[in-house]
C-alpha atoms as a PDB file:
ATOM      1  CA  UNK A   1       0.000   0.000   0.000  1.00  0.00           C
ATOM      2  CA  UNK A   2       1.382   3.333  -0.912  1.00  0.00           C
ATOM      3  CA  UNK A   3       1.832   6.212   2.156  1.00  0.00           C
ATOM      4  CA  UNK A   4       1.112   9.419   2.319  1.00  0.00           C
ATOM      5  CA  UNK A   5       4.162  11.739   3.386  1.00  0.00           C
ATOM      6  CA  UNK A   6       3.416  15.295   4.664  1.00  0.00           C
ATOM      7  CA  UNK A   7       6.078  18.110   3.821  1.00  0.00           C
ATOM      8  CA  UNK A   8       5.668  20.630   5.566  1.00  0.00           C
ATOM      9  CA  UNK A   9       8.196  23.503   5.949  1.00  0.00           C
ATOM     10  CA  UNK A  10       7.852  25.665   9.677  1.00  0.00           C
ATOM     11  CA  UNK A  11      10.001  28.138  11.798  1.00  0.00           C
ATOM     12  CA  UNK A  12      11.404  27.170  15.081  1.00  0.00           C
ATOM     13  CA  UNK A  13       7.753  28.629  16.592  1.00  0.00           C
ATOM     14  CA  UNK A  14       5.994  26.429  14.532  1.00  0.00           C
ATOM     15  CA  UNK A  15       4.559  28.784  11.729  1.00  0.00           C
ATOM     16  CA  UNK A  16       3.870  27.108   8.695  1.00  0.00           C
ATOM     17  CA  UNK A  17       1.913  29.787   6.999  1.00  0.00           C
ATOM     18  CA  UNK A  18       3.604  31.556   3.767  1.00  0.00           C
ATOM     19  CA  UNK A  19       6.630  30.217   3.806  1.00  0.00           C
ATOM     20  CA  UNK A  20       8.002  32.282   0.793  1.00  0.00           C
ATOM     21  CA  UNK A  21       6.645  35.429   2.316  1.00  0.00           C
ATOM     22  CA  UNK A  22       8.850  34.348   5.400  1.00  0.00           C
ATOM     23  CA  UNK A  23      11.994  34.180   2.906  1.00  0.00           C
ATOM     24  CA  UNK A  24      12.708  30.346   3.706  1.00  0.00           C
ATOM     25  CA  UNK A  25      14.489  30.444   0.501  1.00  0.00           C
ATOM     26  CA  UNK A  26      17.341  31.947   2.059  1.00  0.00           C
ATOM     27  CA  UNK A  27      17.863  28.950   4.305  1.00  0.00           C
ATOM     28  CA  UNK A  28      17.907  25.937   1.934  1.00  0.00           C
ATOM     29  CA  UNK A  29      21.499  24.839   0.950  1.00  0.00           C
ATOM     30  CA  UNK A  30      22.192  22.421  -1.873  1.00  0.00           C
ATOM     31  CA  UNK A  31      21.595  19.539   0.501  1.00  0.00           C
ATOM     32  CA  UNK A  32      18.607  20.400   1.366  1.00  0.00           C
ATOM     33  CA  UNK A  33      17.530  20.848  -1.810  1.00  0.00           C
ATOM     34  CA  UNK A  34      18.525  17.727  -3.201  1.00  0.00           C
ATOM     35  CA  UNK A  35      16.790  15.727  -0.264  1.00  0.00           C
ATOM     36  CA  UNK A  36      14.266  17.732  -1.187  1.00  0.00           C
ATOM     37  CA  UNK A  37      14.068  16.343  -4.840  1.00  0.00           C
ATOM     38  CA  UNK A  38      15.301  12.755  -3.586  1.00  0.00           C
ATOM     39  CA  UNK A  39      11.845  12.663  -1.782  1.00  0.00           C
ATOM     40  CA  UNK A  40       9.938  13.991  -4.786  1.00  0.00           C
ATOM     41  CA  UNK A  41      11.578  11.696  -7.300  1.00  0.00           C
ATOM     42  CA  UNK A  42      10.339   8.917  -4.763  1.00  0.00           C
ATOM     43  CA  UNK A  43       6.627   9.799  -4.703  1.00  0.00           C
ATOM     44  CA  UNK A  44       4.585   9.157  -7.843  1.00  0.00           C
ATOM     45  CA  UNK A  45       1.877  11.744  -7.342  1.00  0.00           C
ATOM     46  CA  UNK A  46       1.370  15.067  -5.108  1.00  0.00           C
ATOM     47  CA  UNK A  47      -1.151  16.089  -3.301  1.00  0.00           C
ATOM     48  CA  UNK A  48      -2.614  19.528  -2.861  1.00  0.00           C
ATOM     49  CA  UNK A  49      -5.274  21.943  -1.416  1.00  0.00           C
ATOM     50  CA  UNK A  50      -6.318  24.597  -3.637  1.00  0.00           C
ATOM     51  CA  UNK A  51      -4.613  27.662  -1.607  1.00  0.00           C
ATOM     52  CA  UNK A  52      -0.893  25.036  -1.429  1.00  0.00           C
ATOM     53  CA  UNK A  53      -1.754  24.387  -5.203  1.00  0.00           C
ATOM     54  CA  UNK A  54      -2.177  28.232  -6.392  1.00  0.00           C
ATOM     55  CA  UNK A  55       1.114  29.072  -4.530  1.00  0.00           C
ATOM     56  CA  UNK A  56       3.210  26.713  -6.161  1.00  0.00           C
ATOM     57  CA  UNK A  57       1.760  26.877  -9.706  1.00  0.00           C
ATOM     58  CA  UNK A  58       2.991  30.857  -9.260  1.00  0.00           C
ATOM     59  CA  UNK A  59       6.186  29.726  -8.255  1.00  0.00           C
ATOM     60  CA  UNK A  60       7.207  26.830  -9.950  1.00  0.00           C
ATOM     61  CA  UNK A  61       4.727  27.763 -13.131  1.00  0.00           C
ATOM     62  CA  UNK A  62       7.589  28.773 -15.952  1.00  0.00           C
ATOM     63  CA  UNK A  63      10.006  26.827 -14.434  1.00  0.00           C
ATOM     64  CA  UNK A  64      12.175  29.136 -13.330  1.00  0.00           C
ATOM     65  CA  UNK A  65      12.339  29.084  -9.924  1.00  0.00           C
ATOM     66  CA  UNK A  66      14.854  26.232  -7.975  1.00  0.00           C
ATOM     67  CA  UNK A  67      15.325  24.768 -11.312  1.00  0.00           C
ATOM     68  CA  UNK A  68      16.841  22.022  -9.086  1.00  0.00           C
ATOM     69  CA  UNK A  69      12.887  21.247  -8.253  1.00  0.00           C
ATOM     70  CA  UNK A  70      11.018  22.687 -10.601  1.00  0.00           C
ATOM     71  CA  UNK A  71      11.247  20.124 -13.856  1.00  0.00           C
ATOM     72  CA  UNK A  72      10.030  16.966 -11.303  1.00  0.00           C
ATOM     73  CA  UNK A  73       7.308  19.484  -9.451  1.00  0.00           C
ATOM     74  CA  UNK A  74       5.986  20.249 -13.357  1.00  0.00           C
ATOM     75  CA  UNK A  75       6.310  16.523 -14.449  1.00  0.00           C
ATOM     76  CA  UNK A  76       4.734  14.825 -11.371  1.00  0.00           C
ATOM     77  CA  UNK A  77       1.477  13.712 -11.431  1.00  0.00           C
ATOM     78  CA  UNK A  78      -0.954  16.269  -9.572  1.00  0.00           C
ATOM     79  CA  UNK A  79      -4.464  15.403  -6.821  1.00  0.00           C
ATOM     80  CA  UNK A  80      -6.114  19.477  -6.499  1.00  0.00           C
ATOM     81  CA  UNK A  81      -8.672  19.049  -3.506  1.00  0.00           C
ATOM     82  CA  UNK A  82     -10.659  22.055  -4.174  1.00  0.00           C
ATOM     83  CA  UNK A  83     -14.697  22.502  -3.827  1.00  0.00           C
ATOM     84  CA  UNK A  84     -13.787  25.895  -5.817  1.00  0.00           C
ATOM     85  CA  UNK A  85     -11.192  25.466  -8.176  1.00  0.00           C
ATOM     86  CA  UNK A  86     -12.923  24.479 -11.759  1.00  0.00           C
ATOM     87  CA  UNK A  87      -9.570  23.432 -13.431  1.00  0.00           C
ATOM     88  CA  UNK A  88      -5.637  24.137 -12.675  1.00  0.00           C
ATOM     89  CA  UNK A  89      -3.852  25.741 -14.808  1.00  0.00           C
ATOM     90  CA  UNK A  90      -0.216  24.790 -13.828  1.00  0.00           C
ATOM     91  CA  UNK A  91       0.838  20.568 -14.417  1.00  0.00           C
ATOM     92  CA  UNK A  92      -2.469  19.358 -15.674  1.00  0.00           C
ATOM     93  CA  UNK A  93      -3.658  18.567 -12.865  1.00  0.00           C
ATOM     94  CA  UNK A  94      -6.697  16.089 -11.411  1.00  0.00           C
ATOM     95  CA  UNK A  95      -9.183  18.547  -9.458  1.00  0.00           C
ATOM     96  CA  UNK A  96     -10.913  16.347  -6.553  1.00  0.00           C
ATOM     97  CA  UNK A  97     -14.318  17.335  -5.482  1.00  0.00           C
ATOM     98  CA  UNK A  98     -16.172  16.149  -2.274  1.00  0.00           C
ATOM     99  CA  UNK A  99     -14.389  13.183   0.156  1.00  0.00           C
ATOM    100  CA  UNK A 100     -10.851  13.946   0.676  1.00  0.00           C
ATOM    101  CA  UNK A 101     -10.341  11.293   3.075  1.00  0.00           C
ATOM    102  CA  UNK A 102     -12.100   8.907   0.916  1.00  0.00           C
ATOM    103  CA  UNK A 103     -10.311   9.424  -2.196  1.00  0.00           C
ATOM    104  CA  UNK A 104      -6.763   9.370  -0.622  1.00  0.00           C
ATOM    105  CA  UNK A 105      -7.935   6.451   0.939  1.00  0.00           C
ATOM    106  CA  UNK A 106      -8.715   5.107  -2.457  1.00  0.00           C
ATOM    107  CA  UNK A 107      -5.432   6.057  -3.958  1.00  0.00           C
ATOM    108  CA  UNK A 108      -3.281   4.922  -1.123  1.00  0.00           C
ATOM    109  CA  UNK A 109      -4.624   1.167  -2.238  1.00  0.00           C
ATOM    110  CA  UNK A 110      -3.301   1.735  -6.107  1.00  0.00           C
ATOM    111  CA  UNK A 111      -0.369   0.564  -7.158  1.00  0.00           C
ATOM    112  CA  UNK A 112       2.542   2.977  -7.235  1.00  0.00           C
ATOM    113  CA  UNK A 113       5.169   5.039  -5.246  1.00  0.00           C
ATOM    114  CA  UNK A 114       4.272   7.074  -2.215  1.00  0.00           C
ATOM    115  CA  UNK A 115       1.866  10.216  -2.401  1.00  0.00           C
ATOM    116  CA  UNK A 116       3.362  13.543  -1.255  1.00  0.00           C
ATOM    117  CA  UNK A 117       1.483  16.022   0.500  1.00  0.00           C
ATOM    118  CA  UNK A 118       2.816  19.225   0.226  1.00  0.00           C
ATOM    119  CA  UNK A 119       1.710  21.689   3.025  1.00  0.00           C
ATOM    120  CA  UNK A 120      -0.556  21.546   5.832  1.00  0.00           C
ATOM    121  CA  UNK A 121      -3.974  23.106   5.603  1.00  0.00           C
ATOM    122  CA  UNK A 122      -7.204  22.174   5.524  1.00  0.00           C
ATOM    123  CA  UNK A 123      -6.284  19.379   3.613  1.00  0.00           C
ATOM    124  CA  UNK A 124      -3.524  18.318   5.891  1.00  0.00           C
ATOM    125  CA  UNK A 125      -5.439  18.965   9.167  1.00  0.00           C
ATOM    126  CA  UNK A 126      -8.252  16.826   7.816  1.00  0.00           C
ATOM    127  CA  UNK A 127      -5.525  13.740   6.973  1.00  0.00           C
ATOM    128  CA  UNK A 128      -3.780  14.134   9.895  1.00  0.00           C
ATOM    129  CA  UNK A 129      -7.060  13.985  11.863  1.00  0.00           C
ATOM    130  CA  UNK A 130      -8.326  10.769  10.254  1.00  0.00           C
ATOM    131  CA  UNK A 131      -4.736   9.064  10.527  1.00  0.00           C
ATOM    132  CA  UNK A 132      -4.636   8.815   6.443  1.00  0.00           C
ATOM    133  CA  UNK A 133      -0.927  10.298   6.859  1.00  0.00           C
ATOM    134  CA  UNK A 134       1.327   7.728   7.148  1.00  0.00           C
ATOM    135  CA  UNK A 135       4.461   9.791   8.214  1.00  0.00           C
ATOM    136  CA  UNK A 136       5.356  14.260   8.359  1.00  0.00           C
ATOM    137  CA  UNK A 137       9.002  15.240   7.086  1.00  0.00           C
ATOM    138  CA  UNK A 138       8.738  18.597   9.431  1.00  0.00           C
ATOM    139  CA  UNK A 139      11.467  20.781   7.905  1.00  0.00           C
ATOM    140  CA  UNK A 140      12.320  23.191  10.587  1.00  0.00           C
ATOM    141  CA  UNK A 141      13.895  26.735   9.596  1.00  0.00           C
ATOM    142  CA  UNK A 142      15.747  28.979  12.573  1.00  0.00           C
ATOM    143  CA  UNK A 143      14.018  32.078  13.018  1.00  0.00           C
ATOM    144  CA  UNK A 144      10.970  33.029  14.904  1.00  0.00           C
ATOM    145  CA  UNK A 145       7.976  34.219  13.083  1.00  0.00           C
ATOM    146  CA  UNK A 146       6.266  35.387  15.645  1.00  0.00           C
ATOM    147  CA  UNK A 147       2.753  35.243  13.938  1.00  0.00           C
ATOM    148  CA  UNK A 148       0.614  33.331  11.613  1.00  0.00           C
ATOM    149  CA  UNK A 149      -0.684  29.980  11.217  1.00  0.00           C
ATOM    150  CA  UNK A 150       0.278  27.186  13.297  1.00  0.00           C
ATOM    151  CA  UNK A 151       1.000  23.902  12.336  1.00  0.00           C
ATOM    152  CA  UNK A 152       0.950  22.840  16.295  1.00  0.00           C
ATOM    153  CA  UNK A 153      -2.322  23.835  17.158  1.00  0.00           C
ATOM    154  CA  UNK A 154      -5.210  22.746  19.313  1.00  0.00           C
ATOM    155  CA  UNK A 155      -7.381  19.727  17.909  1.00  0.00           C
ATOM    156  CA  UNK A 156      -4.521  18.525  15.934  1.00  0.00           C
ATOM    157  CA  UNK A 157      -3.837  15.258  18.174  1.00  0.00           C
ATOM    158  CA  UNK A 158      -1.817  12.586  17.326  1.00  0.00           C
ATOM    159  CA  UNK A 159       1.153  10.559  18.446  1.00  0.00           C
ATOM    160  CA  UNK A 160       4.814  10.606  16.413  1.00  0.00           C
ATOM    161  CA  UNK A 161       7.396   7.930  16.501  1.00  0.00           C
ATOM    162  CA  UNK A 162      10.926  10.023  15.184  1.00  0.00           C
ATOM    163  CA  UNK A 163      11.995   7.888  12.833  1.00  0.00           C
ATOM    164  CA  UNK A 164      15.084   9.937  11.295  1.00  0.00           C
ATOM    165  CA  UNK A 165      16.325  13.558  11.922  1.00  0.00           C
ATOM    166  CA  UNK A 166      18.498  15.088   9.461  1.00  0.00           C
ATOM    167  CA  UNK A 167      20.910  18.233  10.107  1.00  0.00           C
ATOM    168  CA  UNK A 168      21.653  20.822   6.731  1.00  0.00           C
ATOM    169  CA  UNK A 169      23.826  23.701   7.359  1.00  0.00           C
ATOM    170  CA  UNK A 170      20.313  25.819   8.982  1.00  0.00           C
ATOM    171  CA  UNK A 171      17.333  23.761   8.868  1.00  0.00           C
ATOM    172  CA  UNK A 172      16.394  19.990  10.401  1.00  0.00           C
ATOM    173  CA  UNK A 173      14.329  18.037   9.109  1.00  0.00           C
ATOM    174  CA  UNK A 174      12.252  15.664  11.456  1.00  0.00           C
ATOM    175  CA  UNK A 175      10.882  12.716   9.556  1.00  0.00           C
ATOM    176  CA  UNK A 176       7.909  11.155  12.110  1.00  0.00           C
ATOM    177  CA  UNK A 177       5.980   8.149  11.420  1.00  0.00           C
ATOM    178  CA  UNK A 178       1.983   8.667  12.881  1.00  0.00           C
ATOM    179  CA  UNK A 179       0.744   5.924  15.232  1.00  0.00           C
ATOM    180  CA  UNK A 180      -2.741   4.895  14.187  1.00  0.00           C
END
C-alpha cells in the first residue's frame, strides 16, 4: 500500500503559513535541496489543497524558480482538492471534489510510489485527523515568526514515533511516522 508523506516547511515557533513570504528560501542549501528532490523523485503523485496548489503553480509555473525542483514538481502527477477550483492551470492537474479522506484512501490502495502532500492546511489537518498520513518530514527553519498559522495547534492530536532527523547547514528536518 502506498503512504502518504506530509512536507511541511515551519520556523522554530511552529509557523507554517507563507513560507516564501517568510523568505525560507534563504535557508535551503544544496543539501537540502537535493533531499528535497530525492523525496519527490520517490513519490509518484502530489497532493494539494487549492490555496498550497495556487502558490506553487505561481512559483514553480515557468520553471524558473529552484530549477533544481522545478522540472520533477511540473512533471509529477498532480491530486487538487478544491470545492472551488474548476480546473488548474499549472501541471495538468486532477481537481478532486467532495471526500478527501475517501479518495486518498482510495489512492493509497493503487499501485505505485508514495503520495506527497505538500503543506498543511485544511487538507492536511483533515488527513492528519483521520490518521490517512502515514508519516510528516517537518522541515524546521531557525528564526521566529512570531505570527501566523500554526502547524501545532489545538485539535490537531496525534502521536509521532521520530523515525530519522536530518541536520543541513540551517534547517532539520524531522521525519515522524503517525501511530494509528
Amino acid at each position: 500500500m502506498r503512504k502518504v508523506i506530509g512536507y511541511v516547511l515551519v520556523s522554530a515557533d511552529g509557523v507554517f503559513e507563507d513560507p516564501v513570504a517568510m523568505g525560507v528560501g534563504q535557508y535551503q542549501d544544496e543539501a537540502y535541496l537535493r533531499d528535497g528532490l530525492g523525496l519527490l523523485t520517490a513519490c509518484d503523485a502530489i497532493l494539494f489543497g487549492r490555496r498550497t496548489y495556487e502558490a506553487f503553480a505561481e512559483l514553480y509555473g515557468g520553471g524558473t524558480h529552484k530549477p533544481m525542483w522545478a522540472e520533477r514538481l511540473n512533471a509529477i502527477p498532480k491530486y487538487v482538492f478544491s470545492s472551488t477550483l474548476e480546473k488548474g492551470a499549472w501541471g495538468n492537474p486532477i481537481v478532486v471534489r467532495g471526500d478527501a479522506v475517501a479518495e486518498v484512501t482510495r489512492l493509497k490502495q493503487q499501485e505505485g510510489g508514495n503520495l506527497l502532500l505538500m503543506g498543511h492546511g485544511l487538507l492536511g489537518e483533515t488527513l492528519l485527523r483521520e490518521r490517512v498520513i502515514d508519516a510528516i518530514d517537518l522541515a524546521v527553519y531557525p528564526f521566529l515568526a512570531g505570527a501566523g498559522k500554526q502547524f501545532f495547534r489545538e485539535g490537531q492530536d496525534a502521536k509521532l514515533r521520530l523515525v530519522a532527523v536530518k541536520a543541513f547547514s540551517k534547517i532539520v528536518k524531522l521525519t515522524y511516522e503517525v501511530d494509528r
